[in-house]
C-alpha atoms as a PDB file:
ATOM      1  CA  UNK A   1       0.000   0.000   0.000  1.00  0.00           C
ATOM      2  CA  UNK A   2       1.505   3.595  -1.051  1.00  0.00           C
ATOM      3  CA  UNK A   3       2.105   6.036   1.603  1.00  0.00           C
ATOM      4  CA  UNK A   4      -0.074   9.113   1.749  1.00  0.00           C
ATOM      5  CA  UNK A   5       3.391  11.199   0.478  1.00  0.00           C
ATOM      6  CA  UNK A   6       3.362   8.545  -2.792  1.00  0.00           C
ATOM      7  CA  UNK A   7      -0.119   8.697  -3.571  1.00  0.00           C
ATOM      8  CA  UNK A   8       0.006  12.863  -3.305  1.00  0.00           C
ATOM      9  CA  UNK A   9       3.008  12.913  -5.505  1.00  0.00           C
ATOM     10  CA  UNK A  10       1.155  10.323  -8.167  1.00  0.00           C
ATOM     11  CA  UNK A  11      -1.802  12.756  -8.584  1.00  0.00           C
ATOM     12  CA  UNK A  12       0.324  15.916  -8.827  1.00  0.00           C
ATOM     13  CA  UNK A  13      -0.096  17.421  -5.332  1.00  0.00           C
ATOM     14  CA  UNK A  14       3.375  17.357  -4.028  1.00  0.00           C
ATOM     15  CA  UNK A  15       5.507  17.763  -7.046  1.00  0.00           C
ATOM     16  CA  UNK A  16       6.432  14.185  -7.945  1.00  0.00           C
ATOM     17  CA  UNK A  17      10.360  15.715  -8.660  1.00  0.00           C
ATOM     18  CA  UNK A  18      10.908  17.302  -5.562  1.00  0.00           C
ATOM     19  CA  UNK A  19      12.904  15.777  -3.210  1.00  0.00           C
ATOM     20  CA  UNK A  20      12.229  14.523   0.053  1.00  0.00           C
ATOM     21  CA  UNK A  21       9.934  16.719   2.073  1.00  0.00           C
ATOM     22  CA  UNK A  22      11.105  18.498   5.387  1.00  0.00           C
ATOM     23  CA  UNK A  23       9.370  18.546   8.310  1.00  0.00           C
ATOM     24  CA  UNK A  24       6.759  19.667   9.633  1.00  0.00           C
ATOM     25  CA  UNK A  25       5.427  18.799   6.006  1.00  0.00           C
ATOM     26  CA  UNK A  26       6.619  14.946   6.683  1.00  0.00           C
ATOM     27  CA  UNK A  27       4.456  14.763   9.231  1.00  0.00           C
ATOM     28  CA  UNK A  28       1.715  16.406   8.037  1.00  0.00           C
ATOM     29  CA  UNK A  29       1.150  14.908   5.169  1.00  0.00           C
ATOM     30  CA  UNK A  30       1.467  11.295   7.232  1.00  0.00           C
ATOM     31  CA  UNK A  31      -0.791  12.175   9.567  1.00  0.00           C
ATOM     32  CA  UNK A  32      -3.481  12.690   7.263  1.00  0.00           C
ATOM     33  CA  UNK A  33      -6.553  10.190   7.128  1.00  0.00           C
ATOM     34  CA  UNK A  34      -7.003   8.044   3.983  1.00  0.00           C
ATOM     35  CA  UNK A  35      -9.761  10.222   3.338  1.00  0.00           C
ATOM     36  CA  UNK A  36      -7.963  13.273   3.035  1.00  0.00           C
ATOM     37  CA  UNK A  37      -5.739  11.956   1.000  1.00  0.00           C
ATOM     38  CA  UNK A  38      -8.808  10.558  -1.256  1.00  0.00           C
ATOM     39  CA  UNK A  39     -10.195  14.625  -1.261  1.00  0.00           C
ATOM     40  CA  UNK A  40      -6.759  16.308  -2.134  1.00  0.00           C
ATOM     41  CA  UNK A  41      -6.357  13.834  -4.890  1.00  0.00           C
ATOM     42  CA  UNK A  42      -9.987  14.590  -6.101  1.00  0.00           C
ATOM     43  CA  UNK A  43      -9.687  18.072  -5.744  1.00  0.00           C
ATOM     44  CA  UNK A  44      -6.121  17.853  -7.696  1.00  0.00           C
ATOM     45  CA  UNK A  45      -7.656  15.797 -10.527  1.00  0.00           C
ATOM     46  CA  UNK A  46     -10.423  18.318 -10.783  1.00  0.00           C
ATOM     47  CA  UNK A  47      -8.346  21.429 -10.901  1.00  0.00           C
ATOM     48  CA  UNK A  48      -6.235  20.126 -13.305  1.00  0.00           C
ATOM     49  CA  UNK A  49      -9.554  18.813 -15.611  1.00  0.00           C
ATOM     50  CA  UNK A  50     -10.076  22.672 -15.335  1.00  0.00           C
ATOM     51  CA  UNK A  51      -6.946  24.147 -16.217  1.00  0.00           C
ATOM     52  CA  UNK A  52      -7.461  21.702 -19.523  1.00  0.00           C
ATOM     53  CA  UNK A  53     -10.719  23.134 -20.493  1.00  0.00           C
ATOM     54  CA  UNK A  54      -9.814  26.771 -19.895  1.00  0.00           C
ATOM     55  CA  UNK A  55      -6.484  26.524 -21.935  1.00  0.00           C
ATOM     56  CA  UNK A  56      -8.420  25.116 -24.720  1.00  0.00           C
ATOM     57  CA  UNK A  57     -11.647  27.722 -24.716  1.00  0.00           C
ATOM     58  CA  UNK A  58     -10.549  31.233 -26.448  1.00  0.00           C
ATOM     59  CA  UNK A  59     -10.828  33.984 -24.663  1.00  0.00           C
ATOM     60  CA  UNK A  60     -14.093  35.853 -26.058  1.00  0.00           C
ATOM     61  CA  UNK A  61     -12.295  39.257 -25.653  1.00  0.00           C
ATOM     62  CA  UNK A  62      -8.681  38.695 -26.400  1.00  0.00           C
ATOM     63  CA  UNK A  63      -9.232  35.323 -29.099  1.00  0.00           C
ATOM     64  CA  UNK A  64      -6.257  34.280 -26.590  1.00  0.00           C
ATOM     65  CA  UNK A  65      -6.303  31.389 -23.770  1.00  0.00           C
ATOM     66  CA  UNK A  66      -7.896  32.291 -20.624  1.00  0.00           C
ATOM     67  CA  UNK A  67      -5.437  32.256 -17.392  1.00  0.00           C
ATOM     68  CA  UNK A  68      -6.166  29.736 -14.266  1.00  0.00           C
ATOM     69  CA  UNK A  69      -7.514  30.573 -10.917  1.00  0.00           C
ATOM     70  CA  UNK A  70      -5.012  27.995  -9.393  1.00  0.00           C
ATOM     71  CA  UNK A  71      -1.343  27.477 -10.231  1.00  0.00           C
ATOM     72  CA  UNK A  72      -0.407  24.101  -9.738  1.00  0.00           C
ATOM     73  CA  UNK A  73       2.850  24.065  -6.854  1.00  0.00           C
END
């Protein structure tokens, strides 16, 4: 079973080429619940599903891409 740090870094939410975290994030991101995990990942998948469909819709105004809300990290 994955660690909550390797299934954050598999969806994107910790950068997957950063090195090792320091703490306090270490612990942090052990301590969370398997559910928390579950929502960051969902949220992470989501976000990024949204940054796909804004880079591909024109801007009305500028016939350019719209920006994001969120950066990724």
């Amino acid at each position: 079973m994955a660690t909550n740090e390797e299934r954050l870094r598999e969806a994107g939410v910790i950068n997957p080429d950063a090195t090792e975290l320091q703490e306090p994030f270490t612990a942090l991101v052990e301590g969370l619940t398997p559910h928390e995990v579950d929502v960051l990942v969902a949220v992470r998948r989501r976000l990024n599903e949204a940054d796909r469909t804004v880079l591909l819709e024109p801007d009305r105004d500028q016939g350019q891409a719209s920006q994001t809300v969120f950066m990724a990290p």
